[in-house]
N, C-alpha and C. Protein backbone atom coordinates (compact mmCIF):
# COMPACT_ATOMS: atom_id res chain seq x y z
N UNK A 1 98.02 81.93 203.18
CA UNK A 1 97.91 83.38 203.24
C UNK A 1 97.52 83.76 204.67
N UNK A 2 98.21 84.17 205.49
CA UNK A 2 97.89 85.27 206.30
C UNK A 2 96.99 86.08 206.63
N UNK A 3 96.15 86.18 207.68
CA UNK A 3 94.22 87.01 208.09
C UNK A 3 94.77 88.28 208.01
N UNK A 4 96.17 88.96 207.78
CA UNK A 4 96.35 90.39 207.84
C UNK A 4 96.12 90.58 206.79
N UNK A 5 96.93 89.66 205.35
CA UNK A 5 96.89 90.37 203.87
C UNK A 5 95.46 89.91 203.84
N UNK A 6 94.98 88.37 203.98
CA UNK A 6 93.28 88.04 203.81
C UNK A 6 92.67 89.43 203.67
N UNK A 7 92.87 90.07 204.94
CA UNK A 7 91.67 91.04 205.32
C UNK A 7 92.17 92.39 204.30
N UNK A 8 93.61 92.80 204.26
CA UNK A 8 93.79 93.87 203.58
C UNK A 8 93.12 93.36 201.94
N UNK A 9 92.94 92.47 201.55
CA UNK A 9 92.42 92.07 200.13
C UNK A 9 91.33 92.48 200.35
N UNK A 10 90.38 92.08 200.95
CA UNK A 10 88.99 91.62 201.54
C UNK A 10 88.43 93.52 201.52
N UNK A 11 89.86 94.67 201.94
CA UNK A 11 89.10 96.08 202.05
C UNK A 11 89.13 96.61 201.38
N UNK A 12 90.26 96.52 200.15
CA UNK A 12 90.61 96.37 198.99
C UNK A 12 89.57 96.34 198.44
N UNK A 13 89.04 94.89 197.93
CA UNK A 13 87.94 95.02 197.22
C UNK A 13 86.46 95.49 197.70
N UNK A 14 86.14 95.62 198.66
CA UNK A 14 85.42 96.62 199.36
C UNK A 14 85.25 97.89 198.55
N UNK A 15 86.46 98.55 199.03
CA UNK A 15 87.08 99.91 198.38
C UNK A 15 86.64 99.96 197.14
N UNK A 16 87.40 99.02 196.05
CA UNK A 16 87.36 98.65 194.78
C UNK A 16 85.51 99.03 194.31
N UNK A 17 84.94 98.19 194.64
CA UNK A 17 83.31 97.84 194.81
C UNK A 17 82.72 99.23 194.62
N UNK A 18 83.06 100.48 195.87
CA UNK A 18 82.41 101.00 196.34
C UNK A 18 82.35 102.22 194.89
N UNK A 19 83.76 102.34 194.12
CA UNK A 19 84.16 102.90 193.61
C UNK A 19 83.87 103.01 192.01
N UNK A 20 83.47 101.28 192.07
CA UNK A 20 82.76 100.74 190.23
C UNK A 20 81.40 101.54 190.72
N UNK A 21 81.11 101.29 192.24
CA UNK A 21 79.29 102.10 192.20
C UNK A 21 79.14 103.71 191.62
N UNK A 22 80.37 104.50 191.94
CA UNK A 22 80.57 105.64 191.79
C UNK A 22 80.44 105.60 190.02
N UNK A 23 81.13 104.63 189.33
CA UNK A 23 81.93 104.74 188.10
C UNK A 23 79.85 104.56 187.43
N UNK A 24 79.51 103.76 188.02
CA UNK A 24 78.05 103.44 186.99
C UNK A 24 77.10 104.32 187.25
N UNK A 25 77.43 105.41 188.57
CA UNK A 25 76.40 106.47 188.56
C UNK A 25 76.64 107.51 187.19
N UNK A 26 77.99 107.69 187.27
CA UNK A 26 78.44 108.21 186.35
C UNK A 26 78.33 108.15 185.03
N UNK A 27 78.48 106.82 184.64
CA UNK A 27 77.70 106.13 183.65
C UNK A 27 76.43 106.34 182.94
N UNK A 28 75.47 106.10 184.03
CA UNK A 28 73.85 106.49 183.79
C UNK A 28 74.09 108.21 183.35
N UNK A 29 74.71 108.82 184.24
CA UNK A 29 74.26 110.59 183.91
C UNK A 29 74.99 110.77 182.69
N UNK A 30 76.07 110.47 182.14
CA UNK A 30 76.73 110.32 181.38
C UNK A 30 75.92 110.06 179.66
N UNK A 31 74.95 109.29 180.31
CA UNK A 31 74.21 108.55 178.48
C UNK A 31 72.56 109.71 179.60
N UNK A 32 72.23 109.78 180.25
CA UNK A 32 71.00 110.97 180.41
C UNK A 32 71.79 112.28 179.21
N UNK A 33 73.01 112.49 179.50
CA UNK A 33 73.34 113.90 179.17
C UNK A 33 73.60 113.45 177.59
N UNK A 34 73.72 112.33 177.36
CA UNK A 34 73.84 112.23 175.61
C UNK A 34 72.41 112.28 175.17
N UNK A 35 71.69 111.94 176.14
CA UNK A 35 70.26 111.78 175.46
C UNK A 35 69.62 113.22 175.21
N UNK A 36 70.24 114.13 176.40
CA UNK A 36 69.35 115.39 176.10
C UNK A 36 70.48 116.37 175.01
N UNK A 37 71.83 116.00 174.70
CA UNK A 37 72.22 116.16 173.44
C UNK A 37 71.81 116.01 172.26
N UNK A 38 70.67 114.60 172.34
CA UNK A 38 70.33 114.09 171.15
C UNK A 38 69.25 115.37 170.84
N UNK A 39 68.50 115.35 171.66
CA UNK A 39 67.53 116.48 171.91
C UNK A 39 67.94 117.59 171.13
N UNK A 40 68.73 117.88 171.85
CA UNK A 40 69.62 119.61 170.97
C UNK A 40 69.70 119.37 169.54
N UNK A 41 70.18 117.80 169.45
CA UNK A 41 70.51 117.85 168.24
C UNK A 41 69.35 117.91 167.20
N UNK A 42 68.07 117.33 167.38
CA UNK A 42 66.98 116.94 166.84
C UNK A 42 66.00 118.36 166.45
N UNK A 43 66.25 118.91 168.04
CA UNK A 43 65.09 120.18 168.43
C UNK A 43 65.71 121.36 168.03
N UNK A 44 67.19 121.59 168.22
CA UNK A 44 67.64 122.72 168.34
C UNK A 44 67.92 124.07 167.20
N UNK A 45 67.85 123.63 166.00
CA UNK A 45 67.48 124.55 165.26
C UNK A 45 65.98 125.00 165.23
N UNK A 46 65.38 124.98 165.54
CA UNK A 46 64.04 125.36 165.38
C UNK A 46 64.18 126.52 166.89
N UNK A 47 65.14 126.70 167.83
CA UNK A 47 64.89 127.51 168.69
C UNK A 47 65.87 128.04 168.08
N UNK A 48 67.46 127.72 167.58
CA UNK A 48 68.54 128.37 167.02
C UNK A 48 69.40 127.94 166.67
N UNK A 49 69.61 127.88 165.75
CA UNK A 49 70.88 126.99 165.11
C UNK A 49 72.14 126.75 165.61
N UNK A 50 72.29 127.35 166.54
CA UNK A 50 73.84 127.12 167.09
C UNK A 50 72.89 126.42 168.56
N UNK A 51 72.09 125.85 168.52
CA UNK A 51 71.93 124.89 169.66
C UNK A 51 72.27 123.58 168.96
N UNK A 52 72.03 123.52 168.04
CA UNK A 52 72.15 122.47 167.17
C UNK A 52 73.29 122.12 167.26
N UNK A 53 74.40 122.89 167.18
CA UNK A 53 75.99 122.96 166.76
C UNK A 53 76.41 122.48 167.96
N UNK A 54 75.73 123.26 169.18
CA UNK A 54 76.11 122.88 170.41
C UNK A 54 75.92 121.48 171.17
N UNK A 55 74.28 120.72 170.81
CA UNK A 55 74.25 119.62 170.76
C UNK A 55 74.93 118.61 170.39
N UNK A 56 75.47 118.72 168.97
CA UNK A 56 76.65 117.75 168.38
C UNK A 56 77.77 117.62 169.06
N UNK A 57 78.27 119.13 169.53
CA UNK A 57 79.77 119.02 170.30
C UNK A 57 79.07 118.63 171.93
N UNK A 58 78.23 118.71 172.14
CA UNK A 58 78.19 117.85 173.81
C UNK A 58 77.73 116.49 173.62
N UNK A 59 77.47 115.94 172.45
CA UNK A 59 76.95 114.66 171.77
C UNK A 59 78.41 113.81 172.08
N UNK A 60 79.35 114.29 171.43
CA UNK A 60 80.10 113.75 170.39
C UNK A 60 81.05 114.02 172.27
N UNK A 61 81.47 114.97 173.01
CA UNK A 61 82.10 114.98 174.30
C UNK A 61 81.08 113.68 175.30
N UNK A 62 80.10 113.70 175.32
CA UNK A 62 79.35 112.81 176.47
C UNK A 62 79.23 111.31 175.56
N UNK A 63 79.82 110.70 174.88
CA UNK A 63 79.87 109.52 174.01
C UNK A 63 81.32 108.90 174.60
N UNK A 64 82.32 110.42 174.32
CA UNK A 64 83.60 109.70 174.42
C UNK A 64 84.19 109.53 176.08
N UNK A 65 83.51 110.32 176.56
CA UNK A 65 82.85 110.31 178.14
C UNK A 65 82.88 108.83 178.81
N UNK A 66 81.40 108.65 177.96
CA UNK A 66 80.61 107.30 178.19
C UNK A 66 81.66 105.84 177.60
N UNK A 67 82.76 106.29 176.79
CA UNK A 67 83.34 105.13 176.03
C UNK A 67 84.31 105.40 177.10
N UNK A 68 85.23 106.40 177.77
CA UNK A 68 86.21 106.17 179.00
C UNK A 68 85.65 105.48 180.58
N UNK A 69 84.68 106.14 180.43
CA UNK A 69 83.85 105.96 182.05
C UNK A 69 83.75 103.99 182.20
N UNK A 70 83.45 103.41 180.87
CA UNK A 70 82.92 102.12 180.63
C UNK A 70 84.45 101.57 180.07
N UNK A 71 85.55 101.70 180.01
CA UNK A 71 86.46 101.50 180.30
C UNK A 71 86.91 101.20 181.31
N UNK A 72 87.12 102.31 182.17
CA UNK A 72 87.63 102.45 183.55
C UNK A 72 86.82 100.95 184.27
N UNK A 73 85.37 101.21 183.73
CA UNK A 73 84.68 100.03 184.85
C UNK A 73 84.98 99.20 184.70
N UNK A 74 85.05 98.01 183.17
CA UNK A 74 85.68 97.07 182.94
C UNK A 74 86.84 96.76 183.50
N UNK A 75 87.82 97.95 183.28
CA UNK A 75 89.00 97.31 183.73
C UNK A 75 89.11 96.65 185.44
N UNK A 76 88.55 97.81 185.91
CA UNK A 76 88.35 97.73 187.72
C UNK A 76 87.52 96.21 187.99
N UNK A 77 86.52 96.16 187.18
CA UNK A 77 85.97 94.67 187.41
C UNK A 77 86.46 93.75 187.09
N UNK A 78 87.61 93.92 186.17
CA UNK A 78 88.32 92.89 185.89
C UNK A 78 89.24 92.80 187.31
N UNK A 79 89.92 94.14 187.27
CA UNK A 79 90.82 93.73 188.79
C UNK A 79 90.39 93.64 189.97
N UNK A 80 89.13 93.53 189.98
CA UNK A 80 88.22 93.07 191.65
C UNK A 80 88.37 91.49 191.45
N UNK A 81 87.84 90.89 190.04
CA UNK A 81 88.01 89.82 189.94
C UNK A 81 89.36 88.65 190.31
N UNK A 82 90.88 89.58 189.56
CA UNK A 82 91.38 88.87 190.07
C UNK A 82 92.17 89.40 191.43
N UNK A 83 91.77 90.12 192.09
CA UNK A 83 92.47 90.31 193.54
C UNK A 83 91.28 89.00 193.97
N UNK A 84 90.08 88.86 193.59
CA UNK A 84 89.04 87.63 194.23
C UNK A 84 89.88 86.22 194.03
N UNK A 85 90.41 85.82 193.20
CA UNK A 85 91.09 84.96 192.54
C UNK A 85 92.39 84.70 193.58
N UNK A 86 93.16 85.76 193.98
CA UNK A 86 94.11 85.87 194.45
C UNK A 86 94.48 85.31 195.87
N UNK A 87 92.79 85.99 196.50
CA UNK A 87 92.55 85.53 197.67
C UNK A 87 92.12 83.70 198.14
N UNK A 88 91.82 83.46 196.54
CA UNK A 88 91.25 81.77 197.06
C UNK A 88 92.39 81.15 196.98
């Protein structure tokens, strides 16, 4: 292999890297915002019942959120892995 493609791999996964960091910030706020859903869901009739309603539907949106977001990462770590593979 060649130090041009070497290195274009090498920024590649750089790139790749920088981008799973983005994907797990996302991640974390992602399950914060289910947690203060749970909240709504637990607390929210007692201030008004349609917080309640509202909790479930940002419950049930920040889950399926959290099940794409943790997708995306897997897959990307899978393909950091084998562009790593590629390069040895």
């Amino acid at each position: 292999m060649d130090a041009k493609l070497k290195n274009a791999y090498i920024a590649e996964v750089q790139y790749q890297t920088k981008m799973l960091n983005h994907l797990k910030k996302w991640l974390r706020n992602l399950i914060i915002f289910s947690s203060i859903s749970l909240v709504l869901v637990l607390f929210g009739a007692s201030i008004h019942p349609f917080m309640q309603i509202l909790g479930v539907v940002l419950m049930i949106v920040s889950i399926l959120a959290c099940v794409l977001v943790g997708l995306g990462y897997k897959n990307g770590r899978n393909n950091i892995c084998k562009i790593i593979d590629n390069i040895k």
